[in-house]
PDB file of N, CA and C in Angstrom:
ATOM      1  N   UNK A   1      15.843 -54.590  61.133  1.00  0.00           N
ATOM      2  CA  UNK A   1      15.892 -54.415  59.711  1.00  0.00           C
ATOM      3  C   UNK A   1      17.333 -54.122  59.314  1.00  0.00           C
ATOM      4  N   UNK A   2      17.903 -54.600  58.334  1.00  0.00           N
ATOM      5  CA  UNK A   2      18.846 -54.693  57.527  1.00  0.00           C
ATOM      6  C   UNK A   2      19.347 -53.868  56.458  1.00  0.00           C
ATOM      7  N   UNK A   3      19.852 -53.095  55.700  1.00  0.00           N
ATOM      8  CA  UNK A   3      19.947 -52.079  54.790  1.00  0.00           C
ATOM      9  C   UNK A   3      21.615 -52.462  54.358  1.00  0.00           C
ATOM     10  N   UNK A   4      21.466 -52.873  52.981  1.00  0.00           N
ATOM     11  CA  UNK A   4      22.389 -53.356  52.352  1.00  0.00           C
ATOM     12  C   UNK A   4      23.237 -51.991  51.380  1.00  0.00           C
ATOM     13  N   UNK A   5      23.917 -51.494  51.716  1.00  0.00           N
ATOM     14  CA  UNK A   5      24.606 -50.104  51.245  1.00  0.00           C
ATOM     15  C   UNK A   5      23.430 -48.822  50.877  1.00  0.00           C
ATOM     16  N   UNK A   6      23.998 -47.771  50.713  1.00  0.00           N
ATOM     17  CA  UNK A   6      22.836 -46.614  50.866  1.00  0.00           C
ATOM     18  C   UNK A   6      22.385 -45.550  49.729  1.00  0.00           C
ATOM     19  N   UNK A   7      22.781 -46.291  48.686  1.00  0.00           N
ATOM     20  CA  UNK A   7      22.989 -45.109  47.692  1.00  0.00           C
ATOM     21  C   UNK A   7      23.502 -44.260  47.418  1.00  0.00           C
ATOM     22  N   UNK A   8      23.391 -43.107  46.707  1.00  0.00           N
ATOM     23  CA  UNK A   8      23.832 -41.921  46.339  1.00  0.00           C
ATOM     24  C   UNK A   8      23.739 -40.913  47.307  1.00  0.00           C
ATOM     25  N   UNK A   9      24.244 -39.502  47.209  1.00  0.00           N
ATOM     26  CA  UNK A   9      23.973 -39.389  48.561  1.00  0.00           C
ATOM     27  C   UNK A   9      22.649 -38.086  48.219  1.00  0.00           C
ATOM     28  N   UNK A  10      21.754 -37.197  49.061  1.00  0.00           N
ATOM     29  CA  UNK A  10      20.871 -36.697  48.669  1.00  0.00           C
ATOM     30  C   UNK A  10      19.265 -38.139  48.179  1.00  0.00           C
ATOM     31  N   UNK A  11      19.833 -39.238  48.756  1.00  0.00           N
ATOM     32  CA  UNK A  11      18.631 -40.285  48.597  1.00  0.00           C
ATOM     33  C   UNK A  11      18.422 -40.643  49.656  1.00  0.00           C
ATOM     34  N   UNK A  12      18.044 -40.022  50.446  1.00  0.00           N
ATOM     35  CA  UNK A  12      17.751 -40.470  52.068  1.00  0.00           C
ATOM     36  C   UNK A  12      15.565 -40.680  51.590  1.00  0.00           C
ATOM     37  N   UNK A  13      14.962 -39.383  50.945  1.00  0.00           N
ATOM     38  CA  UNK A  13      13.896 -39.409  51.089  1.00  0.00           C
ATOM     39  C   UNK A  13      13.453 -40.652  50.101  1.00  0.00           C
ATOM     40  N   UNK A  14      13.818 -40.826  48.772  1.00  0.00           N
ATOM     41  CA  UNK A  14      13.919 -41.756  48.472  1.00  0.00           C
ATOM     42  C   UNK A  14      13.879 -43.458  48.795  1.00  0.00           C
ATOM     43  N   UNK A  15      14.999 -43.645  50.139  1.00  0.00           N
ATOM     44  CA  UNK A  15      15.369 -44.858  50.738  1.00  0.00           C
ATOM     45  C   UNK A  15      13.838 -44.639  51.452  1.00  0.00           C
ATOM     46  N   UNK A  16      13.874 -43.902  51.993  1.00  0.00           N
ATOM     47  CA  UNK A  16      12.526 -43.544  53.208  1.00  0.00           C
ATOM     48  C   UNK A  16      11.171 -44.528  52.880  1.00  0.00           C
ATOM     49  N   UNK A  17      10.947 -43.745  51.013  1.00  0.00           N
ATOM     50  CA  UNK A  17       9.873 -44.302  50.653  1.00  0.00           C
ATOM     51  C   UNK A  17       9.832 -45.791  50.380  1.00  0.00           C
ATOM     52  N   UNK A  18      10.738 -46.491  49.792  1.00  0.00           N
ATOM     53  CA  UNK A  18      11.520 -47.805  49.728  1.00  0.00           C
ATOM     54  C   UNK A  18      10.560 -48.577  51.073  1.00  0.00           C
ATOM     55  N   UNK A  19      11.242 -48.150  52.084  1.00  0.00           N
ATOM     56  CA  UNK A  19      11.133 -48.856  53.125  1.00  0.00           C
ATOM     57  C   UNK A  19      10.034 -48.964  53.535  1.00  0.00           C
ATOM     58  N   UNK A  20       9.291 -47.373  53.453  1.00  0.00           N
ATOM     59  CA  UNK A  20       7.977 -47.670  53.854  1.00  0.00           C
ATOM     60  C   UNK A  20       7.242 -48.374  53.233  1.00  0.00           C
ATOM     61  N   UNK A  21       7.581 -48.818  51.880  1.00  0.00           N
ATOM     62  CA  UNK A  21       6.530 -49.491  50.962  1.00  0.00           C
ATOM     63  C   UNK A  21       6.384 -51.096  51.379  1.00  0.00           C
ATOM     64  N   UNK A  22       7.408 -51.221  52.237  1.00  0.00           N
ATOM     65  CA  UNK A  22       7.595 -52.539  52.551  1.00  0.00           C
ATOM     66  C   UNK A  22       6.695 -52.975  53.794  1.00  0.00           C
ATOM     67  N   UNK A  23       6.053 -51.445  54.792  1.00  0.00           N
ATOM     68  CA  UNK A  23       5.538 -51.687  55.581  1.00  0.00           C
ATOM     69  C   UNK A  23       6.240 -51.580  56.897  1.00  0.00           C
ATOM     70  N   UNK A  24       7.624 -51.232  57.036  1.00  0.00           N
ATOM     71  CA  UNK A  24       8.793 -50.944  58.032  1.00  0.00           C
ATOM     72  C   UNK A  24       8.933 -49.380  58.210  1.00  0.00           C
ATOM     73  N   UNK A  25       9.478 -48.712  58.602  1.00  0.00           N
ATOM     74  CA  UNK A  25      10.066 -47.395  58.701  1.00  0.00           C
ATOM     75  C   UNK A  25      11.505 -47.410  58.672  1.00  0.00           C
ATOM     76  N   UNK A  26      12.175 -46.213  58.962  1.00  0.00           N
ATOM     77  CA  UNK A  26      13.332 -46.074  58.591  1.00  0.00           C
ATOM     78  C   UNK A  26      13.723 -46.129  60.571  1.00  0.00           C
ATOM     79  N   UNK A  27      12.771 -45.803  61.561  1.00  0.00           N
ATOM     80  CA  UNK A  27      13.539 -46.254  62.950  1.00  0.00           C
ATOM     81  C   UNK A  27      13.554 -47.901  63.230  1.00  0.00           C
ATOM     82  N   UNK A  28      13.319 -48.516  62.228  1.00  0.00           N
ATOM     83  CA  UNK A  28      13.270 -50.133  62.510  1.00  0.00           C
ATOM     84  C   UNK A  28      14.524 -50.659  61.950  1.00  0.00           C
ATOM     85  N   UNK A  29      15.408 -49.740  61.213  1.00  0.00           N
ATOM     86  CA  UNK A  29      16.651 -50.213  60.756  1.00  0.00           C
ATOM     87  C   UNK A  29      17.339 -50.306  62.026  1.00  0.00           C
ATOM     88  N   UNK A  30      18.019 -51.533  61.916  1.00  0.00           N
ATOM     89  CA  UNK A  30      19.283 -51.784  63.101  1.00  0.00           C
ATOM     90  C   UNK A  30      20.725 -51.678  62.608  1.00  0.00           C
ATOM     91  N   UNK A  31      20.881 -52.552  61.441  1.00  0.00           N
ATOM     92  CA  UNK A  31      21.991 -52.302  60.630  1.00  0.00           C
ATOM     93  C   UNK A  31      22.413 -52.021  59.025  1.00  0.00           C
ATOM     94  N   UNK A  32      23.386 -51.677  58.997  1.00  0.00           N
ATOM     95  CA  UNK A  32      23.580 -51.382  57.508  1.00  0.00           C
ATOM     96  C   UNK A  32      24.832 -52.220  57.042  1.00  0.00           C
ATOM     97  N   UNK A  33      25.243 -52.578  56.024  1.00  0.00           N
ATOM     98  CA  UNK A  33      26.451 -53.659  55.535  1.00  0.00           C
ATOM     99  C   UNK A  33      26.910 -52.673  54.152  1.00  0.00           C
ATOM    100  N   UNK A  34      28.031 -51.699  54.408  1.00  0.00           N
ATOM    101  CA  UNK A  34      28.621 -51.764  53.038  1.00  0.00           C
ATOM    102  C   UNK A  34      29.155 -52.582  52.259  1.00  0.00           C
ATOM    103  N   UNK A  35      28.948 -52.853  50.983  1.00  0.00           N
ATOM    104  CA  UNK A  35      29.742 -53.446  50.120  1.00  0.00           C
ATOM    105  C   UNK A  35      31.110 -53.058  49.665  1.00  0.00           C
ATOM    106  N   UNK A  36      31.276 -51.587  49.374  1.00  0.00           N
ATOM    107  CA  UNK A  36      32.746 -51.180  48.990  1.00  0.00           C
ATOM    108  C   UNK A  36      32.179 -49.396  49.006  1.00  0.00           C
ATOM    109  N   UNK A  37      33.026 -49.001  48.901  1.00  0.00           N
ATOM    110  CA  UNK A  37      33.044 -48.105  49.314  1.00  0.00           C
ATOM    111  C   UNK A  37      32.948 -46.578  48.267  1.00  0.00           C
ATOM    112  N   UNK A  38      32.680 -46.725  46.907  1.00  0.00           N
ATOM    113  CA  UNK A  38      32.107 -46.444  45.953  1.00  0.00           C
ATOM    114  C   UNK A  38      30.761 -45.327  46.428  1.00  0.00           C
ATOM    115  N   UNK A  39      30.623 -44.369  45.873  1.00  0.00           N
ATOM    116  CA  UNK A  39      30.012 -43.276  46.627  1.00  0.00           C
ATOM    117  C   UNK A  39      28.380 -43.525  45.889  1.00  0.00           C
ATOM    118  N   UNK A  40      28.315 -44.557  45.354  1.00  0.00           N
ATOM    119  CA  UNK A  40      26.970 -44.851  44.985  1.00  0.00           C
ATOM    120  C   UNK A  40      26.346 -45.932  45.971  1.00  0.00           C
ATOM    121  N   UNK A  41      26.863 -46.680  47.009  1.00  0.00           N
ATOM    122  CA  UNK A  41      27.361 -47.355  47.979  1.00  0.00           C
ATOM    123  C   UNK A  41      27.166 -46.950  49.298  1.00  0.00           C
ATOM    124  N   UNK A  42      27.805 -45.802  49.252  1.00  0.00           N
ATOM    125  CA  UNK A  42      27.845 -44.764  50.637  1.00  0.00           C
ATOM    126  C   UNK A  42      27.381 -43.794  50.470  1.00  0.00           C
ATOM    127  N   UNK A  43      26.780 -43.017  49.875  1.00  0.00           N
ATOM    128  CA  UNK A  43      26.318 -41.461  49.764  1.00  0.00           C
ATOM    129  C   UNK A  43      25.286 -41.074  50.618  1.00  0.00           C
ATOM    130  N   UNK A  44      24.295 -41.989  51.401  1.00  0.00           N
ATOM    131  CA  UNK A  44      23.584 -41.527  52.560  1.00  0.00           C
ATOM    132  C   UNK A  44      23.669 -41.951  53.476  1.00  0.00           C
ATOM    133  N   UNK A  45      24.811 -42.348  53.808  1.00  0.00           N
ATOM    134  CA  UNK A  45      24.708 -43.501  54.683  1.00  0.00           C
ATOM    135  C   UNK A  45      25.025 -42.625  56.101  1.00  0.00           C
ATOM    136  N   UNK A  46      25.577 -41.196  56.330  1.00  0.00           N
ATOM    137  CA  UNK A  46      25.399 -40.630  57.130  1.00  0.00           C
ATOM    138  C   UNK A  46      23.844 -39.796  57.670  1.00  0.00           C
ATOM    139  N   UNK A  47      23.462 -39.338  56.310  1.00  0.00           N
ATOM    140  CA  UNK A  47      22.002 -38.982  56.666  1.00  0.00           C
ATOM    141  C   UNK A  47      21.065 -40.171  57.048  1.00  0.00           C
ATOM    142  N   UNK A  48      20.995 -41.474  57.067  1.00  0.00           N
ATOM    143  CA  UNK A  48      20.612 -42.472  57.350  1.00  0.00           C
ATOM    144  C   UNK A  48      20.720 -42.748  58.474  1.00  0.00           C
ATOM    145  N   UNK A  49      22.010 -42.528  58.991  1.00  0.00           N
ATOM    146  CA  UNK A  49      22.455 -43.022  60.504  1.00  0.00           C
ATOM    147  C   UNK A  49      21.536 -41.619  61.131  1.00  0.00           C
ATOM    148  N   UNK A  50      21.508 -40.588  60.671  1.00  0.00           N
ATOM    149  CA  UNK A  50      21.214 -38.816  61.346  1.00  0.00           C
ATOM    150  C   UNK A  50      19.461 -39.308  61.347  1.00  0.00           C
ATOM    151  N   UNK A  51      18.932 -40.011  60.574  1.00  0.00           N
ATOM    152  CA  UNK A  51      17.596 -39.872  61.063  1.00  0.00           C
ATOM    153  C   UNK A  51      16.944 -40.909  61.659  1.00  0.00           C
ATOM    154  N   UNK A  52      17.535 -42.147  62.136  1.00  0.00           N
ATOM    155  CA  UNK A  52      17.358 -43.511  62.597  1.00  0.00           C
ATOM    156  C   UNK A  52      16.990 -42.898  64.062  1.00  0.00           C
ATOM    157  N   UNK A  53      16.551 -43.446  65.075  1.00  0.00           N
ATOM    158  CA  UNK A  53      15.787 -42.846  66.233  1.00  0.00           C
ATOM    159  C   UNK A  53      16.652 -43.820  67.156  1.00  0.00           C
ATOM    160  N   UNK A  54      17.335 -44.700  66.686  1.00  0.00           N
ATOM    161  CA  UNK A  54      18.173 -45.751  67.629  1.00  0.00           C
ATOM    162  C   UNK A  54      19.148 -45.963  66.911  1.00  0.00           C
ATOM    163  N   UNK A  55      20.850 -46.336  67.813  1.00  0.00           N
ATOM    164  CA  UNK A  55      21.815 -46.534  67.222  1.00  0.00           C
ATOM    165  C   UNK A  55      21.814 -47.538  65.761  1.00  0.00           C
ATOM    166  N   UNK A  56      22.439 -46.981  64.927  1.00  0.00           N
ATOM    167  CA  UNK A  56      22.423 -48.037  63.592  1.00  0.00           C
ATOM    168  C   UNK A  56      24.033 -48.801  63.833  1.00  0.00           C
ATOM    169  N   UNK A  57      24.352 -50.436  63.702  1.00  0.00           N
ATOM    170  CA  UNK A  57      25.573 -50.741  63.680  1.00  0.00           C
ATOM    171  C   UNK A  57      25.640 -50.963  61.966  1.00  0.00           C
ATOM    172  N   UNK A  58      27.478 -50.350  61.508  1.00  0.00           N
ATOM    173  CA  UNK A  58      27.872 -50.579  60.186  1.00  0.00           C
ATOM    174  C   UNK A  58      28.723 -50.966  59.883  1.00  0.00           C
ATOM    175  N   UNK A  59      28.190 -52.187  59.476  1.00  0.00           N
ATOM    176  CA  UNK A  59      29.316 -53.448  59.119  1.00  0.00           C
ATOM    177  C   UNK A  59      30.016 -53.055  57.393  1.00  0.00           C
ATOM    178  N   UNK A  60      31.101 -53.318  57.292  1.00  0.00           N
ATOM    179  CA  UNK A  60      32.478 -53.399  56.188  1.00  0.00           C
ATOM    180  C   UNK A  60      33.524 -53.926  56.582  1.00  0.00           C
ATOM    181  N   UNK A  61      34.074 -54.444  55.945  1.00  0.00           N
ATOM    182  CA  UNK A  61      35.166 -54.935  55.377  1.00  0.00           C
ATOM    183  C   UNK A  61      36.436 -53.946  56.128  1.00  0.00           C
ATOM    184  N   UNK A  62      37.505 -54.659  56.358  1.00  0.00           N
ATOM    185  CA  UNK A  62      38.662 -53.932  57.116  1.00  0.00           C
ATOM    186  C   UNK A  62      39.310 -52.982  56.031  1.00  0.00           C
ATOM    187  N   UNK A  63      39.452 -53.440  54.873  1.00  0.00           N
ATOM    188  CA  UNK A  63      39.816 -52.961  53.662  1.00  0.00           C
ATOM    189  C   UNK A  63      39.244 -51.832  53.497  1.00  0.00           C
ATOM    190  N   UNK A  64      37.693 -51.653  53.475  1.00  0.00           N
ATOM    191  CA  UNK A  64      36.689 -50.385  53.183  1.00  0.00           C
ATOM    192  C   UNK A  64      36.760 -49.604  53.829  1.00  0.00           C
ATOM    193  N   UNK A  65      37.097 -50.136  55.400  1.00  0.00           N
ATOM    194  CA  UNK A  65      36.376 -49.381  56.592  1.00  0.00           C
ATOM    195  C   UNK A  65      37.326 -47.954  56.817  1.00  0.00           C
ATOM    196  N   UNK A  66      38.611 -47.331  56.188  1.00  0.00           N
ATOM    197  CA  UNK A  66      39.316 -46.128  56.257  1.00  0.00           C
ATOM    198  C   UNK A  66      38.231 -45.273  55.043  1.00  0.00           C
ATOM    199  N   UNK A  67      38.447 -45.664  54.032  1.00  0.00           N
ATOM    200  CA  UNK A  67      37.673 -44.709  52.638  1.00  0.00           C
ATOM    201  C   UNK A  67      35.825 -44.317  53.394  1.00  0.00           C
ATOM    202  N   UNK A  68      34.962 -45.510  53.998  1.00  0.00           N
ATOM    203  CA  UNK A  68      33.767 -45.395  54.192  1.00  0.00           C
ATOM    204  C   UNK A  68      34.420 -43.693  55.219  1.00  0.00           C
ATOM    205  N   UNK A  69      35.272 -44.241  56.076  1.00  0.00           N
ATOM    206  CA  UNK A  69      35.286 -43.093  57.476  1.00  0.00           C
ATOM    207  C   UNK A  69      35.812 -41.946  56.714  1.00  0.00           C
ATOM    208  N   UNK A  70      36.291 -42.074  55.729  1.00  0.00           N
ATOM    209  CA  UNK A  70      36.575 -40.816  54.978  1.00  0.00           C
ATOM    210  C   UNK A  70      37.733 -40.252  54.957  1.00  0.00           C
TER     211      UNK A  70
END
């Protein structure tokens, strides 16, 4: 499973329900793809990686990838 940037941050339970509605869970995510780096973008994207049960890979842009790391 795929997860296209992460929201705000404090929306982890939120994303949770998302996903489950789809019939997936949140340990079936493999990767995530930021778009830019905008904190509406990135804001869970660490609590996301903190509750995944298997490594998540996170793809950005060379440009993004200093601001995402913070």
């Amino acid at each position: 499973m795929i997860l296209v940037d992460t929201a705000y941050p404090g929306q982890l339970s939120l994303l949770h329900e998302a996903i489950l509605s789809t019939g997936l869970h949140i340990h079936n995510l493999t990767s995530i793809f930021i778009t830019h780096q905008d904190l509406d973008h990135i804001g869970s994207l660490a609590d996301i990686i903190q509750a995944s049960s298997s490594p998540v890979q996170v793809f950005a842009s060379s440009i993004e990838k200093p601001y995402i790391q913070g």
